[in-house]
C-alpha atoms as a PDB file:
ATOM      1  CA  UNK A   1      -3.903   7.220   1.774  1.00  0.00           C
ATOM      2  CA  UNK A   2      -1.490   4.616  -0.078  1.00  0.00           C
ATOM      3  CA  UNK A   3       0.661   2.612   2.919  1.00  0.00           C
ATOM      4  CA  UNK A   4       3.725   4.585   1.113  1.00  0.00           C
ATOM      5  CA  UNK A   5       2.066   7.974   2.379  1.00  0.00           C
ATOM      6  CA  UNK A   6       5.516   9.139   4.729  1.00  0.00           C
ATOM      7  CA  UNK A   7       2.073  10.554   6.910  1.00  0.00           C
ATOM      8  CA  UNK A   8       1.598   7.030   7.900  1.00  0.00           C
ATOM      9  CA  UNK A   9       4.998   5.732   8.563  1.00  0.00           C
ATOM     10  CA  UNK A  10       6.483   5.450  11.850  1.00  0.00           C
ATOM     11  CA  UNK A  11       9.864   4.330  12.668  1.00  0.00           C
ATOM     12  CA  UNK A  12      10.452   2.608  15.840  1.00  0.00           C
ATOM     13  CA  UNK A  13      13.941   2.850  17.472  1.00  0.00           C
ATOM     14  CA  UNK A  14      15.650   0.537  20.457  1.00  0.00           C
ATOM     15  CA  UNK A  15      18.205  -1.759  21.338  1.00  0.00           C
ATOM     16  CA  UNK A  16      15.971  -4.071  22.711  1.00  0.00           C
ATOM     17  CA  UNK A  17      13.785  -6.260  20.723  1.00  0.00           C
ATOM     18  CA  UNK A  18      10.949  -6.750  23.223  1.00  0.00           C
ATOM     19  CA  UNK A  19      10.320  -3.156  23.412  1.00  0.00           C
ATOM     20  CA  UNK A  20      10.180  -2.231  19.978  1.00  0.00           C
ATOM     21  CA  UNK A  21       7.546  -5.590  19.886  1.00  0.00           C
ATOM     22  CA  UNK A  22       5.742  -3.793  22.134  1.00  0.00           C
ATOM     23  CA  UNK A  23       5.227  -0.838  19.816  1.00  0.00           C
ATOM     24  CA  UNK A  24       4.574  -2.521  16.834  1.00  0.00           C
ATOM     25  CA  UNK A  25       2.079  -4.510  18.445  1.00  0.00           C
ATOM     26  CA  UNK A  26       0.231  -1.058  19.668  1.00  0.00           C
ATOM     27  CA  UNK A  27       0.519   0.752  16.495  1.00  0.00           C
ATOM     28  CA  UNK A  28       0.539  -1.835  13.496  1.00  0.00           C
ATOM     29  CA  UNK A  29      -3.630  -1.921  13.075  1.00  0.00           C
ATOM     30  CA  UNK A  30      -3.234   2.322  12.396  1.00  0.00           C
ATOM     31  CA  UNK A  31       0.094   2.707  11.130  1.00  0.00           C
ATOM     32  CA  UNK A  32       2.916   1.440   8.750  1.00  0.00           C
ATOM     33  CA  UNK A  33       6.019   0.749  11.178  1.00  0.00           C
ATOM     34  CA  UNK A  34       9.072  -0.196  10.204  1.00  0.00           C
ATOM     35  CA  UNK A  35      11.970  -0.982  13.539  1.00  0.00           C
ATOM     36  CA  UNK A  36      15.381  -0.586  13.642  1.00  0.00           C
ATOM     37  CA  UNK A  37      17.252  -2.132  16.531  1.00  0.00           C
ATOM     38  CA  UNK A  38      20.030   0.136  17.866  1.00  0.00           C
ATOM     39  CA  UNK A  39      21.069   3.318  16.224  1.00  0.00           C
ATOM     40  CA  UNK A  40      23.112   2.137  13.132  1.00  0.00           C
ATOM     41  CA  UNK A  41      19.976  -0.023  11.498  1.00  0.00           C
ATOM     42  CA  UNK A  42      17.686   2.945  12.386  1.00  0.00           C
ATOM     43  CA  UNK A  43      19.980   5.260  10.070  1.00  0.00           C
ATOM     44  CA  UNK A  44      19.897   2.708   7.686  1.00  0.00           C
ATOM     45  CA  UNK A  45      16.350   2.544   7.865  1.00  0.00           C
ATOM     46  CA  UNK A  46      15.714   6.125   7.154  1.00  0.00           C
ATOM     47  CA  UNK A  47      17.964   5.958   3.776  1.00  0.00           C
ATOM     48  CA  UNK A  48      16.302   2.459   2.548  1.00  0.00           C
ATOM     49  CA  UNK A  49      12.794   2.874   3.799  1.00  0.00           C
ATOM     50  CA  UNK A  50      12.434   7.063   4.560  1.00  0.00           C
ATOM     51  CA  UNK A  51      11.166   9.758   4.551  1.00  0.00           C
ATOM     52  CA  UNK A  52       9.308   8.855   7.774  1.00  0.00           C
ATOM     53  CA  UNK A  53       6.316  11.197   9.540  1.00  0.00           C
ATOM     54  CA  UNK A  54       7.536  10.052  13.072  1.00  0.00           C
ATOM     55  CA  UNK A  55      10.629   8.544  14.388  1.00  0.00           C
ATOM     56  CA  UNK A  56      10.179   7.253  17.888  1.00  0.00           C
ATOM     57  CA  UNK A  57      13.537   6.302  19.396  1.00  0.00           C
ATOM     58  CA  UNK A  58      15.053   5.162  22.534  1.00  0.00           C
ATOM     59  CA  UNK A  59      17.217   7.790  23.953  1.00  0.00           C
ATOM     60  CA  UNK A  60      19.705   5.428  25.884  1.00  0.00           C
ATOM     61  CA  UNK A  61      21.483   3.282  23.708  1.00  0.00           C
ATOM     62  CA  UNK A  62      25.124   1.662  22.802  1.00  0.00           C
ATOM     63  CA  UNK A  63      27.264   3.548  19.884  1.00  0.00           C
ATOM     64  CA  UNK A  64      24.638   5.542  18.680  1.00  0.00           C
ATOM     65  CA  UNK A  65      22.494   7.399  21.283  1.00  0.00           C
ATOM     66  CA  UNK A  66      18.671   8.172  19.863  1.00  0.00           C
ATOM     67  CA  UNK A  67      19.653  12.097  19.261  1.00  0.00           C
END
């Protein structure tokens, strides 16, 4: 599969930066990830960078909750 496959892509969602290092750091060697701090960049993210397979997001977070 080409790394532009949406089956591979994984968008990582949280307001805080360490977390979402965290993540990458686990999935990187398997998966494309892209991260999106706080809800706003993550709906950004989906129009620049989508379609994404998975969208793991933090449920808990200021303006935009991860709904």
């Amino acid at each position: 599969m080409s790394t532009n496959d949406a089956s591979e892509k994984i968008l990582l969602v949280d307001d805080e930066p360490n977390v979402l290092l965290g993540y990458e750091r686990l999935l990187h060697n398997q998966f494309t990830t892209s991260t999106a701090v706080g809800g706003a960049a993550a709906l950004a993210a989906l129009q620049s960078n989508g379609p994404f397979a998975v969208v793991l997001s933090d449920m808990k977070m200021p303006q935009i909750d991860g709904i």
